[in-house]
Protein backbone atom coordinates (compact mmCIF):
# COMPACT_ATOMS: atom_id res chain seq x y z
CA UNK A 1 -14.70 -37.20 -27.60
CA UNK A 2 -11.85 -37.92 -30.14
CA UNK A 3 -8.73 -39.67 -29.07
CA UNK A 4 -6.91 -36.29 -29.54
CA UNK A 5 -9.83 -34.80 -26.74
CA UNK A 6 -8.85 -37.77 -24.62
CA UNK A 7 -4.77 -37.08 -24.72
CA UNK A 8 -4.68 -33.47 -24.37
CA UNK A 9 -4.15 -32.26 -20.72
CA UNK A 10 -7.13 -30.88 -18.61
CA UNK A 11 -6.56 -27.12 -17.67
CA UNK A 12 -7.49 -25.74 -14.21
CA UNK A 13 -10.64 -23.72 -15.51
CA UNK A 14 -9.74 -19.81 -14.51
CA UNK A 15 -12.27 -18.70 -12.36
CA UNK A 16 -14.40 -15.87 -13.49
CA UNK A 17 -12.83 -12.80 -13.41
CA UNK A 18 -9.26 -13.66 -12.23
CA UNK A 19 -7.67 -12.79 -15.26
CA UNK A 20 -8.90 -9.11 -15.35
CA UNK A 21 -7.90 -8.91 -11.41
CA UNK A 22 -4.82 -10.20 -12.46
CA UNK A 23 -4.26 -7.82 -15.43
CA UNK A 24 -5.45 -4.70 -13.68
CA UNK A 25 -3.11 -5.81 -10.58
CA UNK A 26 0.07 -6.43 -12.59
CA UNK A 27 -0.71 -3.33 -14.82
CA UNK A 28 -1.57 -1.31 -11.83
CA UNK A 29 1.85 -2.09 -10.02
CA UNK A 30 3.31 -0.90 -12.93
CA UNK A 31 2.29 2.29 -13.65
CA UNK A 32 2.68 3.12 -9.90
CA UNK A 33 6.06 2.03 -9.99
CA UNK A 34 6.82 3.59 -12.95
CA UNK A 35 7.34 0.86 -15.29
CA UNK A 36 5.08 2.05 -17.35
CA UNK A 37 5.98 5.58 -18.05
CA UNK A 38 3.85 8.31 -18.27
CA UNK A 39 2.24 9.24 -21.73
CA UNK A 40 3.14 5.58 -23.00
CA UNK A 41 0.67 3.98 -24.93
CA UNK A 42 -0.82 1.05 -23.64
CA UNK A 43 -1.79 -1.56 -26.87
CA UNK A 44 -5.11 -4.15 -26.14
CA UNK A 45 -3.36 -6.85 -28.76
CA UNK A 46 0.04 -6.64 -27.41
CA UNK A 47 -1.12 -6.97 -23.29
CA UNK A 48 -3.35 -9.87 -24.83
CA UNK A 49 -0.50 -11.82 -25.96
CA UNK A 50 1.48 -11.20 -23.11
CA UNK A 51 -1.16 -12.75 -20.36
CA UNK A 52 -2.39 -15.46 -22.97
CA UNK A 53 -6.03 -14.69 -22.93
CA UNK A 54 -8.41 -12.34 -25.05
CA UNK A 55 -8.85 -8.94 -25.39
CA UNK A 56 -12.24 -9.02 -23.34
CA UNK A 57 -10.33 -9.35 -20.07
CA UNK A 58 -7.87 -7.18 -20.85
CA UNK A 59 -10.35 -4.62 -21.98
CA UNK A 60 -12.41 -4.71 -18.69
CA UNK A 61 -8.88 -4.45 -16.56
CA UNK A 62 -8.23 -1.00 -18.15
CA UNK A 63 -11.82 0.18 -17.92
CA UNK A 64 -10.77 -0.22 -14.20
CA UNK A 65 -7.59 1.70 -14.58
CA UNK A 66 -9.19 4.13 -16.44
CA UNK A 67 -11.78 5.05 -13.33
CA UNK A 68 -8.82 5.33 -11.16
CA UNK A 69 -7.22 7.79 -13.49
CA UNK A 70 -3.97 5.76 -14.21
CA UNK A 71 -4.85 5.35 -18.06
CA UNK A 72 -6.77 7.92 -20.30
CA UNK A 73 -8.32 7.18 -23.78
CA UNK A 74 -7.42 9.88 -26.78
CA UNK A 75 -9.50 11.30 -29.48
CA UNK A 76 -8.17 8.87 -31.64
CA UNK A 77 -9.47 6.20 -29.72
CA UNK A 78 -5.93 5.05 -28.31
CA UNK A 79 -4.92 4.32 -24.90
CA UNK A 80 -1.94 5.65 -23.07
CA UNK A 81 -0.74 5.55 -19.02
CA UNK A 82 -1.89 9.37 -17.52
CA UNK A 83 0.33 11.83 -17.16
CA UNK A 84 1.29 13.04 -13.68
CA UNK A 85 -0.33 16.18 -13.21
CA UNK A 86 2.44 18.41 -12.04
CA UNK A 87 0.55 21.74 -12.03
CA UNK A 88 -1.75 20.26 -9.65
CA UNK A 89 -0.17 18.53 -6.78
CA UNK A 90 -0.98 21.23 -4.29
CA UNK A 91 -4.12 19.92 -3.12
CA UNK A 92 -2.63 16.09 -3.07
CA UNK A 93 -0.16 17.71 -0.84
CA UNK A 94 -1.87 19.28 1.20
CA UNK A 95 -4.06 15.96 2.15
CA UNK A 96 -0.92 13.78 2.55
CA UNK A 97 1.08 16.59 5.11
CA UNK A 98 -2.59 17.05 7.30
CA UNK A 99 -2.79 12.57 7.26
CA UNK A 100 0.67 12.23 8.73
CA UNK A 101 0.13 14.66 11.14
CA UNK A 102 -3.48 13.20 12.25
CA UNK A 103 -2.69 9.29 11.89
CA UNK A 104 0.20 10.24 13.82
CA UNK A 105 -1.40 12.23 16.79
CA UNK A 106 -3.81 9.93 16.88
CA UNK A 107 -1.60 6.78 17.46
CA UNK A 108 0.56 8.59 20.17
CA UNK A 109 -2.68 9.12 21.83
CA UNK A 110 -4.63 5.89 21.18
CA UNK A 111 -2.11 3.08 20.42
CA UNK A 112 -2.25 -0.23 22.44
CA UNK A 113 1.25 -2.00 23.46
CA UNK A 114 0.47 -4.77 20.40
CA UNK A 115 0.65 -1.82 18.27
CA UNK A 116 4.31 -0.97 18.94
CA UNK A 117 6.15 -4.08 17.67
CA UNK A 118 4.17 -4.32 14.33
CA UNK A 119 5.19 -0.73 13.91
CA UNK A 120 8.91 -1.40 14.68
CA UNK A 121 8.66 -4.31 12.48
CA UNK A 122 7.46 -2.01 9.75
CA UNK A 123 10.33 0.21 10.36
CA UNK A 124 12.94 -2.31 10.51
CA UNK A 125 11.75 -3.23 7.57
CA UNK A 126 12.28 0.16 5.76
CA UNK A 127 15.49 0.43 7.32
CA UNK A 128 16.98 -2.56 5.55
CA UNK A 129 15.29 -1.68 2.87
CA UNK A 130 17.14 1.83 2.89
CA UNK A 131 20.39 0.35 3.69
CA UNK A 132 19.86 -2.18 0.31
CA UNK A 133 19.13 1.07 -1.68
CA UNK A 134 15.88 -0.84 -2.98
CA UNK A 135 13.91 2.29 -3.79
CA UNK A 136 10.50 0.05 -4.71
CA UNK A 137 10.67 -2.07 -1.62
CA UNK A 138 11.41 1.53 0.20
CA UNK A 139 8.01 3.20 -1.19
CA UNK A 140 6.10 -0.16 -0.16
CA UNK A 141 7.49 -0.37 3.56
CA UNK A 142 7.12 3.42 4.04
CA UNK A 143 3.26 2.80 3.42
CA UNK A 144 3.07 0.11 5.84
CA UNK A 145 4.70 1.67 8.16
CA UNK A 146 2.84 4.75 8.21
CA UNK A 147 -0.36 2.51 7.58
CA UNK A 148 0.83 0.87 10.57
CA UNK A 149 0.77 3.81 12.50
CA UNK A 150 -2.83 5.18 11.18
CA UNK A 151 -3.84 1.81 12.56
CA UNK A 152 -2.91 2.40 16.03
CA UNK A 153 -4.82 5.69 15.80
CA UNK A 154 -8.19 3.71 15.66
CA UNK A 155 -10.03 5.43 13.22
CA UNK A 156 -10.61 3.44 10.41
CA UNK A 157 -11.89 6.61 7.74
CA UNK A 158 -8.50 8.05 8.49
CA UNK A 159 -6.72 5.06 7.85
CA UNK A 160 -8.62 4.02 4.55
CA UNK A 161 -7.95 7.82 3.02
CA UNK A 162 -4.46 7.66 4.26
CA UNK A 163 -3.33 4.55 2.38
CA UNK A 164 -5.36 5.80 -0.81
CA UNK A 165 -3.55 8.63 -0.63
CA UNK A 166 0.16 6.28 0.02
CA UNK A 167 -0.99 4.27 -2.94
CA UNK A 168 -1.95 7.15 -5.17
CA UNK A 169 1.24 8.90 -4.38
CA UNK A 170 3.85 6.00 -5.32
CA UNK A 171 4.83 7.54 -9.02
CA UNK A 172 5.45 11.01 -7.12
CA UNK A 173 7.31 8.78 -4.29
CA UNK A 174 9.07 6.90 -6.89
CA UNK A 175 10.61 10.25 -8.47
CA UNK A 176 11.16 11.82 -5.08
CA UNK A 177 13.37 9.15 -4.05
CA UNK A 178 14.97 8.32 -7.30
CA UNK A 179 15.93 12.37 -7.12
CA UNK A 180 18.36 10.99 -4.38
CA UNK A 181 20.83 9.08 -7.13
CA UNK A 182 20.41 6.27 -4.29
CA UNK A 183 22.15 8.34 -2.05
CA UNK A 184 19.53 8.01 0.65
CA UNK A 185 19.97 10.37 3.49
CA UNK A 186 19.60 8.50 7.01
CA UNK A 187 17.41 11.16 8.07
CA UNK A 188 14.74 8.67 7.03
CA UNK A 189 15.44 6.19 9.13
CA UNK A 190 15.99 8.79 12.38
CA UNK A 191 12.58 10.70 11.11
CA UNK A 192 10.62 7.30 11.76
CA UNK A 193 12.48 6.62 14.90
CA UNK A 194 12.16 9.49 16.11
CA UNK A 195 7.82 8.80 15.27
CA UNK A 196 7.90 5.49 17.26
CA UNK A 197 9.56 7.18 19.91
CA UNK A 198 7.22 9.88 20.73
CA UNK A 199 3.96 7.60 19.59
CA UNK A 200 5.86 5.58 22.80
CA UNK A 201 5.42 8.28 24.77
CA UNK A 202 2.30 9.40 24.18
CA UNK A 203 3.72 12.59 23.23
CA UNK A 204 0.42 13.79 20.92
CA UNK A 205 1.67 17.36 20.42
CA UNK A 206 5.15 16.12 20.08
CA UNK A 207 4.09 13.39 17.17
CA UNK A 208 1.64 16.12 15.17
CA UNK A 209 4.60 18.41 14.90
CA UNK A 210 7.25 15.55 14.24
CA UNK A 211 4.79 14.18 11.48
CA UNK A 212 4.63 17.48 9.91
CA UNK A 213 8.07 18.19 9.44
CA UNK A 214 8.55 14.72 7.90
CA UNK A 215 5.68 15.05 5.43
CA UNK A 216 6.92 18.99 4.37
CA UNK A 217 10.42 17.69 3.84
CA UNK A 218 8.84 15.16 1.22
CA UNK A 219 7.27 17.92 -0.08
CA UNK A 220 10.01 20.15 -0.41
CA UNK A 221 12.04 18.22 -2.37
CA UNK A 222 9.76 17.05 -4.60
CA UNK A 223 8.99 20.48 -5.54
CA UNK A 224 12.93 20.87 -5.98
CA UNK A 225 12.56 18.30 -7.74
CA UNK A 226 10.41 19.64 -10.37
CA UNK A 227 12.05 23.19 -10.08
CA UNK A 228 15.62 21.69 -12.07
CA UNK A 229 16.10 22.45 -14.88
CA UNK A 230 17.78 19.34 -16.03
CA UNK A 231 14.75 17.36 -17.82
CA UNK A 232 13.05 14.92 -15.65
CA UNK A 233 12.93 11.22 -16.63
CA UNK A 234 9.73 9.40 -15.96
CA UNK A 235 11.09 6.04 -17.11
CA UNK A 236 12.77 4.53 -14.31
């Protein structure tokens, strides 16, 4: 060992594999959040400078983003964040409306009394953030909230599909609220109320149809969304 070796500063050694969770995590958060927009092309060198560390890493974090669909390689061997499939949100639609309604149900008919506060606590939550017009901290206590509720329903294949389904949909959420201008209607807020209250009362019927008309609302204006004819930004 020279005296240079000696001098130099001892590194925590990375363990194996941290880097490319930590890649695909950051890079992940930002495509769902729209950070990275759609169709943008997504450079190995650059992202390696970036996070300090070599392209191998790097590499094996978008492989995983690939086989999650968030990132697509071209023809000419070049990598770019997927495009939102517009023509096709039907079916994704169609799953979220029929999870709110059956997470929903479900709680109002299976929920335990240490289920209630966490699910208030998840909807206070939303509330502020509503009322601070923080549209990303909006889309990530609407999940939990919901997720809250799908665990008070007790079926644990619902619940896993339902938050793969609130995770998949954050670029869609993140246009559906930004279609607001930040004008956020308080019908959110009353909608999820309105949830707790009838979860409360073990109202199943009343919760099913409650869900429902939440989820078709989101639906609805998302698809008035898409029907403007002003051009739709997908860098936010």
């Amino acid at each position: 060992m020279t005296e240079k070796d000696a001098a130099a500063p001892s590194l925590p050694e990375r363990k194996r594999g941290s880097g490319v969770k930590m890649v695909y995590d950051l890079l992940r958060d930002e495509i769902l959040d729209l950070k990275l927009a759609p169709g943008s092309l997504v450079d190995e060198v650059q992202l390696a400078e970036r996070f300090g560390m070599s392209r191998t890493p790097i590499r094996e974090a978008l492989v995983r983003l690939s086989g999650e669909g968030l990132i697509e390689t071209l023809p000419n061997r070049s990598t770019m964040v997927s495009n939102i499939d517009f023509l096709n949100l039907n079916p994704f639609f169609d799953a979220m409306v029929l999870m709110y309604r059956v997470t929903t149900r479900l709680a109002a008919q299976h929920h335990r009394a240490e289920d209630l506060p966490l699910i208030r606590a998840q909807h206070a939550a939303y509330a502020d953030a509503v009322a601070r017009r923080d549209t990303l901290a909006m889309i990530a206590t609407n999940a939990a909230f919901h997720s809250a509720i799908a665990e008070a329903g007790r079926n644990s294949y619902f619940t896993g599909l339902f938050n793969r389904l609130l995770d998949e949909g954050r670029r869609i959420l993140r246009l559906y609220y930004h279609s607001y201008d930040e004008q956020f209607p308080q019908r959110f807020v009353d909608e999820h109320e309105r949830l707790i209250a009838l979860i409360e009362a073990r109202d199943v019927d009343g919760a099913d149809s409650a869900a429902r008309e939440h989820a078709e609302q989101i639906v609805l204006q998302v698809q008035r969304l898409f029907a403007r004819k002003d051009p739709l930004s997908l860098s936010l």
